[in-house]
N, C-alpha and C. Protein backbone atom coordinates (compact mmCIF):
# COMPACT_ATOMS: atom_id res chain seq x y z
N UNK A 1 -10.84 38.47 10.88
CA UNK A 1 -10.77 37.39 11.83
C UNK A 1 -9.43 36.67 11.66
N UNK A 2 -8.92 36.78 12.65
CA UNK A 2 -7.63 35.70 12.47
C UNK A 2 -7.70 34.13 12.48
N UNK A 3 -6.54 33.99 11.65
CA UNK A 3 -6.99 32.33 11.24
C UNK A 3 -5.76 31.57 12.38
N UNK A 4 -6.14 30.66 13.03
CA UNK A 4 -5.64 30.00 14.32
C UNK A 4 -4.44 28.76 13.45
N UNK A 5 -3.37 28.83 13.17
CA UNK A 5 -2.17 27.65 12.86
C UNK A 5 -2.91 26.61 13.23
N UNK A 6 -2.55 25.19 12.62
CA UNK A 6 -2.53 23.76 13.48
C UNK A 6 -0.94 23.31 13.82
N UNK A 7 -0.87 24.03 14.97
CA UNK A 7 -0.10 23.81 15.78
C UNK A 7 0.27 22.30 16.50
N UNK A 8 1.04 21.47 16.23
CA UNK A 8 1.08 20.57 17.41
C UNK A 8 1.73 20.92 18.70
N UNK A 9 1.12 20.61 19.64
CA UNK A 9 1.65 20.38 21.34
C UNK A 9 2.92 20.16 21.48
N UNK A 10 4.00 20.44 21.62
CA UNK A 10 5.26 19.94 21.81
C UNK A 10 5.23 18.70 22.79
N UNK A 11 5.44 17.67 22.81
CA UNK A 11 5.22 16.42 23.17
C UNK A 11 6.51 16.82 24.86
N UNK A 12 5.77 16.07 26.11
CA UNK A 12 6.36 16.13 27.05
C UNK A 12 7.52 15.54 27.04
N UNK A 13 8.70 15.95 27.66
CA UNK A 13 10.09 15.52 27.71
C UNK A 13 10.37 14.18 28.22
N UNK A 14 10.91 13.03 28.02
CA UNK A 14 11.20 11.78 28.58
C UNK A 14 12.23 11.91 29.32
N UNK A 15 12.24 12.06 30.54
CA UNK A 15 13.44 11.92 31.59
C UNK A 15 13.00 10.98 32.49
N UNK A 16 11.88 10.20 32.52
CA UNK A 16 11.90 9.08 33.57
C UNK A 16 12.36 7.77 32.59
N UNK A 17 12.64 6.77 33.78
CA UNK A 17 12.98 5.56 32.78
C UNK A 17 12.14 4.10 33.40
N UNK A 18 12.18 3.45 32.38
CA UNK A 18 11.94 2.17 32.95
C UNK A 18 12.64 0.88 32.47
N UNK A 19 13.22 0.28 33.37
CA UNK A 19 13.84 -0.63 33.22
C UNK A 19 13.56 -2.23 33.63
N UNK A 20 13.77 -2.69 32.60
CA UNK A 20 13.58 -4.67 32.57
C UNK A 20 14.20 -5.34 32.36
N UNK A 21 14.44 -6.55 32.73
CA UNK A 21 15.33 -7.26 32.61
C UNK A 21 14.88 -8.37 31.30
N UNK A 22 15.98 -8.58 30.73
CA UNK A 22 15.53 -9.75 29.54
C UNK A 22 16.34 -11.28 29.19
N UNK A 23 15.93 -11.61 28.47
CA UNK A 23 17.02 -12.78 28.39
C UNK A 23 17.70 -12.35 26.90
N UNK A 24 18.65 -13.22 26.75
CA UNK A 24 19.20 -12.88 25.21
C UNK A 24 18.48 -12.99 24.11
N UNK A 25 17.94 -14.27 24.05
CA UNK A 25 16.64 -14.54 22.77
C UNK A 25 15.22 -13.61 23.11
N UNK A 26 15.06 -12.86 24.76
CA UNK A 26 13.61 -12.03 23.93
C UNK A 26 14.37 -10.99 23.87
N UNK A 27 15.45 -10.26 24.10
CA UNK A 27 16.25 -9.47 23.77
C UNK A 27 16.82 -9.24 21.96
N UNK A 28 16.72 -10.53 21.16
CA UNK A 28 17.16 -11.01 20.05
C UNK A 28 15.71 -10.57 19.16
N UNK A 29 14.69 -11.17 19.59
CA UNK A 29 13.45 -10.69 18.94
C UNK A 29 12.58 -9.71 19.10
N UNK A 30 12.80 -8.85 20.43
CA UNK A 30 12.61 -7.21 20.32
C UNK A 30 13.32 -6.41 19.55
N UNK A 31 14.37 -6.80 19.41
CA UNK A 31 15.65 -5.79 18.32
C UNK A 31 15.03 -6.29 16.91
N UNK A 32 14.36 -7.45 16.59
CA UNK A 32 14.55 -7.84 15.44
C UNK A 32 13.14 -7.32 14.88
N UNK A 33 12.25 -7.32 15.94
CA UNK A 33 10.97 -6.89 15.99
C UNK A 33 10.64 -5.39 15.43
N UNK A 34 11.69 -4.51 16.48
CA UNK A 34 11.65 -3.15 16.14
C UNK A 34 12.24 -2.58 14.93
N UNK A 35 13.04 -3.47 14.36
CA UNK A 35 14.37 -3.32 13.40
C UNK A 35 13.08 -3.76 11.81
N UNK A 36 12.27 -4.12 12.24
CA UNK A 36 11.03 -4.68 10.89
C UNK A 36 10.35 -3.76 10.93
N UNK A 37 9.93 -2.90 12.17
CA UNK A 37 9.36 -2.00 12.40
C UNK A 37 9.11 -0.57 11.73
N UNK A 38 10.68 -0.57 11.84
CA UNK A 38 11.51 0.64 11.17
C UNK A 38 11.38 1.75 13.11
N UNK A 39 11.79 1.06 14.06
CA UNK A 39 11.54 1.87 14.89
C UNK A 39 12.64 1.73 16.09
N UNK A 40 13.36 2.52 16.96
CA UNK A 40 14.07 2.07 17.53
C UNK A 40 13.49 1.12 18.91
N UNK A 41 14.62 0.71 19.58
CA UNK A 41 14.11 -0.02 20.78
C UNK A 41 13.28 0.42 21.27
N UNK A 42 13.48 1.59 21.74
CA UNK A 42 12.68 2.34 22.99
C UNK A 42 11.32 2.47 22.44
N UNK A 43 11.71 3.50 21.06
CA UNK A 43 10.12 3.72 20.60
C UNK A 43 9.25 2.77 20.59
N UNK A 44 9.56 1.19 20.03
CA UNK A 44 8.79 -0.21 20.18
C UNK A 44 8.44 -0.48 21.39
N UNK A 45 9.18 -0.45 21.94
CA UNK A 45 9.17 -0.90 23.67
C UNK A 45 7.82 0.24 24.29
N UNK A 46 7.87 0.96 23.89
CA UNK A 46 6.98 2.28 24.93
C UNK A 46 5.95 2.00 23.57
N UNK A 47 5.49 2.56 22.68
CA UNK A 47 4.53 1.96 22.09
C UNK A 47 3.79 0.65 22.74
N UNK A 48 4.62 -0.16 22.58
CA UNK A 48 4.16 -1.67 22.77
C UNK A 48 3.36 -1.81 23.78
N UNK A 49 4.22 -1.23 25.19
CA UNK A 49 3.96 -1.11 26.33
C UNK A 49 2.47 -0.22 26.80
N UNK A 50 2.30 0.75 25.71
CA UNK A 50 1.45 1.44 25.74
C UNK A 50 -0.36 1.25 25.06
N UNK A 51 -0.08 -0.16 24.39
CA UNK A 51 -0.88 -0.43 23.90
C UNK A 51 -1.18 -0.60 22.38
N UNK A 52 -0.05 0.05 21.83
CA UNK A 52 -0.21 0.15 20.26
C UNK A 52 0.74 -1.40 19.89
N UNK A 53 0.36 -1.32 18.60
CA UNK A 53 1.05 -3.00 17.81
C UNK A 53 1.33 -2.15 17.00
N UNK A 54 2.84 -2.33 17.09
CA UNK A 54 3.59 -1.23 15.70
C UNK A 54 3.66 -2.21 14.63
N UNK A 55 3.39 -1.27 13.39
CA UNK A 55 3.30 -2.43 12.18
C UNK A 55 4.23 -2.46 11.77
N UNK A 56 4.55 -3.72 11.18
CA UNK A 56 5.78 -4.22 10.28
C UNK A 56 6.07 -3.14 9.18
N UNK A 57 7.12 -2.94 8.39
CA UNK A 57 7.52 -2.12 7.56
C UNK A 57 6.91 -3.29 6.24
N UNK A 58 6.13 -3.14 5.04
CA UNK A 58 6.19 -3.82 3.64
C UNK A 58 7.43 -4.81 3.61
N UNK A 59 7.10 -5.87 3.04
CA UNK A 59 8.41 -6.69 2.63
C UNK A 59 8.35 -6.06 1.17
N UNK A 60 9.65 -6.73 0.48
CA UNK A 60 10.03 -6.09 -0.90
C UNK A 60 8.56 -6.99 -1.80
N UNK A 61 8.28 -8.33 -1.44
CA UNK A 61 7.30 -8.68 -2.01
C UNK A 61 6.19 -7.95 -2.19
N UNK A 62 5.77 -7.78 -1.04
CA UNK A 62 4.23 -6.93 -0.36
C UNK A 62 4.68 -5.48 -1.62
N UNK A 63 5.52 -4.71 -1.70
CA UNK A 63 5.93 -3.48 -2.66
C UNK A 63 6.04 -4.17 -3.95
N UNK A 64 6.60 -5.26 -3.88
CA UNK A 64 6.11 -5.35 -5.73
C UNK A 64 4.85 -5.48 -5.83
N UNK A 65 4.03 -6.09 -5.27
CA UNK A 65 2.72 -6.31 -5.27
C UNK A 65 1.88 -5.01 -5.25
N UNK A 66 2.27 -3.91 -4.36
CA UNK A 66 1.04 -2.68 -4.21
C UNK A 66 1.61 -2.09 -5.43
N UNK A 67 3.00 -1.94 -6.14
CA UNK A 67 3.38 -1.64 -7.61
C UNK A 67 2.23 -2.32 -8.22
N UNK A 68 2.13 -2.99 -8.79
CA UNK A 68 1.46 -3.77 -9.64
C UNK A 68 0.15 -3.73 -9.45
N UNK A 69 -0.48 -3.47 -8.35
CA UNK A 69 -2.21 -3.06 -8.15
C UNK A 69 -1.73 -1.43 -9.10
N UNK A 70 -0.77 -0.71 -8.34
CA UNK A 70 -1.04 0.65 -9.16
C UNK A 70 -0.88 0.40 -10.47
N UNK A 71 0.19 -0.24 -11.38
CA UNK A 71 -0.47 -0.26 -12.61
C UNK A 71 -1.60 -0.56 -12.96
N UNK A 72 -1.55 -1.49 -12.19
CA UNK A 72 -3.13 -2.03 -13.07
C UNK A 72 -4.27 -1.01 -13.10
N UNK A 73 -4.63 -0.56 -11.93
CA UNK A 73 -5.05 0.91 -11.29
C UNK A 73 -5.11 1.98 -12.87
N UNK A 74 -3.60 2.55 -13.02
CA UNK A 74 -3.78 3.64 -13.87
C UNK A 74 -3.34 3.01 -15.36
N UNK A 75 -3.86 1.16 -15.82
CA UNK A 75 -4.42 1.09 -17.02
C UNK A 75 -6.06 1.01 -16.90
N UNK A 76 -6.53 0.51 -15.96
CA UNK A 76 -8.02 0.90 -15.52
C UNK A 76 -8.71 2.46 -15.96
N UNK A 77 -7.66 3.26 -15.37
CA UNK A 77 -8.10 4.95 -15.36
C UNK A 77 -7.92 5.07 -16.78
N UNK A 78 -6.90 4.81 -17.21
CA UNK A 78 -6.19 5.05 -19.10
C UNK A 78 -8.05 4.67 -19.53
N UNK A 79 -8.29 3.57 -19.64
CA UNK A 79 -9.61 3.20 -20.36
C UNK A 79 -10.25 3.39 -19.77
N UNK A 80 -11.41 3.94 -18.58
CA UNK A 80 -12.31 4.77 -18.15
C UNK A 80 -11.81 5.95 -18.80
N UNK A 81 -11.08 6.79 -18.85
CA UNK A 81 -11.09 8.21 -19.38
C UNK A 81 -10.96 8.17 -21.01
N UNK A 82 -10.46 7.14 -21.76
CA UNK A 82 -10.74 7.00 -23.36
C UNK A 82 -12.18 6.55 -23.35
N UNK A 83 -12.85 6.48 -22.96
CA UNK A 83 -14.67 6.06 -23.11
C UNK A 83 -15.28 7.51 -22.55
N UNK A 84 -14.69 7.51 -21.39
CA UNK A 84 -15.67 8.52 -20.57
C UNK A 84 -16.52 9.45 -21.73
N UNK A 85 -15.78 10.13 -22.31
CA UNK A 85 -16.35 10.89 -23.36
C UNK A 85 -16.86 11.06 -24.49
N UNK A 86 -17.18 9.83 -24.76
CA UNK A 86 -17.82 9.00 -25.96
C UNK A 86 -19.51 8.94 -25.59
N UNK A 87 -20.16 9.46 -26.07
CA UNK A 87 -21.78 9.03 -26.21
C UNK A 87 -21.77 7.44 -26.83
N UNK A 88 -23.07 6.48 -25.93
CA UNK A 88 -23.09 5.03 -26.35
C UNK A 88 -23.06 4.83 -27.96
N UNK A 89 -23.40 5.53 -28.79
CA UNK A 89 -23.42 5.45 -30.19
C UNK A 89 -22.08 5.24 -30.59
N UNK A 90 -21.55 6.15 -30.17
CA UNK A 90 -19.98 6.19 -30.64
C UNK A 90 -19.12 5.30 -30.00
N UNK A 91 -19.39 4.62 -28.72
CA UNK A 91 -18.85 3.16 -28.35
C UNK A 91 -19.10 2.23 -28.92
N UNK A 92 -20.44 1.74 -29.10
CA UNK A 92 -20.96 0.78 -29.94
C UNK A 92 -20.28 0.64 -31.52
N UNK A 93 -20.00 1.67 -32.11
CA UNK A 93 -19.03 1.84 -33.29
C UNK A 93 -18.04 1.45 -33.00
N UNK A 94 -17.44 2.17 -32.20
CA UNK A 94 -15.74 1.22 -31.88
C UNK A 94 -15.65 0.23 -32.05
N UNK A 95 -16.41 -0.81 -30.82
CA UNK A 95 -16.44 -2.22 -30.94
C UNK A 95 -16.88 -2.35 -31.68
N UNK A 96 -18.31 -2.23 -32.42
CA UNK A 96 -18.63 -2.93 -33.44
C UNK A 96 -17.57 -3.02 -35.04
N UNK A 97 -17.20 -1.85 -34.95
CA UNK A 97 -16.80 -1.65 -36.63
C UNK A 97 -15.49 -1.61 -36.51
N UNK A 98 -14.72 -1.93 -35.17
CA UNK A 98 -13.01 -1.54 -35.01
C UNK A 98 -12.43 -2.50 -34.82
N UNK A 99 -11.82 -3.93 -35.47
CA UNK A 99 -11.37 -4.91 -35.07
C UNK A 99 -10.04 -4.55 -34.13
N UNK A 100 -9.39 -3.52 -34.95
CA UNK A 100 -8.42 -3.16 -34.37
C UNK A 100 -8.16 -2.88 -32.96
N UNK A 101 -9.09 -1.74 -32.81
CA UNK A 101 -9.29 -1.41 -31.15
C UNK A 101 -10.05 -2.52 -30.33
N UNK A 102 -10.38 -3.72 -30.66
CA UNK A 102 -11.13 -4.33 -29.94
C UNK A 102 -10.35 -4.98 -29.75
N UNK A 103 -9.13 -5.60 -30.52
CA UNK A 103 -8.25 -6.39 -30.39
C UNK A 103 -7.43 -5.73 -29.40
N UNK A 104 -7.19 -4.51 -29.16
CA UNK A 104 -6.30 -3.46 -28.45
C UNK A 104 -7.24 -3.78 -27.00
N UNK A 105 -8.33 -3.70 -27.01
CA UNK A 105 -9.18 -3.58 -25.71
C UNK A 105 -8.97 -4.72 -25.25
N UNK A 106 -9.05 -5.80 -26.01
CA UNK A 106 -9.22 -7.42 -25.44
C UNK A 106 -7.69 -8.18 -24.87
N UNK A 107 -6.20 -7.38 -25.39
CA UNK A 107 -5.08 -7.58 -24.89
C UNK A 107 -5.14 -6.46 -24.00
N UNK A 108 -6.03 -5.27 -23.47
CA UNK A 108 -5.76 -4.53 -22.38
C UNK A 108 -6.41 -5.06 -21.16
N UNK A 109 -7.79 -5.93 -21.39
CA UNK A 109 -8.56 -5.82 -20.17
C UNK A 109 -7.80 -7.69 -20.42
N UNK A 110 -6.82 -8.45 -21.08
CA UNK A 110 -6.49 -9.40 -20.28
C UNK A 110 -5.05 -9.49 -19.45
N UNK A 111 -4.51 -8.46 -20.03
CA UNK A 111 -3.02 -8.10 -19.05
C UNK A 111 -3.73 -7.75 -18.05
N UNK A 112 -4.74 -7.04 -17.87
CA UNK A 112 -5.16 -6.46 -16.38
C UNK A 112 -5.78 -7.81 -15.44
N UNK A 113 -6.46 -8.85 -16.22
CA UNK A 113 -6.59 -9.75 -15.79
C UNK A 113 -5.66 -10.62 -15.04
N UNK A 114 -4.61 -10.96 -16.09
CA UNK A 114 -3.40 -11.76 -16.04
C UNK A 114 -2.64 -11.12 -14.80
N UNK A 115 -2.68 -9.82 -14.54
CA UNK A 115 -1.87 -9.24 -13.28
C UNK A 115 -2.76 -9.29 -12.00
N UNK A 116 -3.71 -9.41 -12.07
CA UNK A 116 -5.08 -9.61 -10.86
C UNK A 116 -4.38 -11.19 -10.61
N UNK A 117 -4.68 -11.92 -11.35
CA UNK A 117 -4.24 -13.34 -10.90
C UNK A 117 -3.02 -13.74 -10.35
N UNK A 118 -1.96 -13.26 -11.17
CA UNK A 118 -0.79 -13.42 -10.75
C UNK A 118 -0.23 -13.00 -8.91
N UNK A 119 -1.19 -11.70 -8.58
CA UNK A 119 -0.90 -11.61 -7.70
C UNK A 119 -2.28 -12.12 -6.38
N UNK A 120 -3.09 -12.60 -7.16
CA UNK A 120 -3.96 -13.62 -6.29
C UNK A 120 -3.78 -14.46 -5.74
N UNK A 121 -2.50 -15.36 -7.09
CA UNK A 121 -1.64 -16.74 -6.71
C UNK A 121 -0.30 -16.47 -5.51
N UNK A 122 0.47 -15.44 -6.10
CA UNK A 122 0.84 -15.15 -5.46
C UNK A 122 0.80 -15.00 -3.85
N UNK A 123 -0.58 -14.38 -3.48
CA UNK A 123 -0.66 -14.47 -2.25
C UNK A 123 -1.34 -14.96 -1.56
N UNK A 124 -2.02 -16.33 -2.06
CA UNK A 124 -2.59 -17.13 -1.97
C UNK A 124 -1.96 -17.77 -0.25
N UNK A 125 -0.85 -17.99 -0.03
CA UNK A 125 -0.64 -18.68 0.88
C UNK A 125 -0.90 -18.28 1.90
């Protein structure tokens, strides 16, 4: 049996136009609009026109911020996968009899804390 590609449609050719008239300032905030976008005029403009709300591109804030969920993220995974494989007997030992590692656990799960908040406050506004 032959297996069928996922092919896309070659998208129809744009040779009609449409034209509007603007003033300088909504002229100033469509460019500035599309330019956040990451999209050119036209593409914003015909999107727009078409019904879609093109989304803003991340600010550098918004990217430090989804950084910082992922750490926190893969110190989360780091300690789910050092337990995962431990039978409760052999957890209960850790904590109970390991000052060491508990002290290690209790500065891990409060940096993870401390970075939850920070960016709570953070975007609080």
């Amino acid at each position: 049996m032959k297996r069928i590609k996922n092919v896309k449609p070659k998208a129809a050719r744009r040779s009609l136009k449409i034209e509007y008239r603007v003033n300088e300032e909504e002229y100033t905030q469509t460019a500035a609009n599309s330019k956040a976008c990451g999209l050119t005029m036209s593409d914003y403009c015909r999107k727009f026109n078409l019904g879609y709300r093109p989304k803003l591109r991340m600010t550098e804030r918004e990217i430090e911020a989804f950084n910082k969920l992922g750490d926190a993220r893969g110190d989360l995974v780091k300690v789910t996968n050092a337990l995962k494989g431990l039978s409760n007997e052999q957890r209960l030992a850790i904590f109970r009899n390991n000052q060491a590692f508990m002290r290690t656990w209790i500065d891990g799960v409060n940096s993870l804390i401390n970075q939850w908040d920070a960016l709570a406050e953070e975007y609080k506004d």
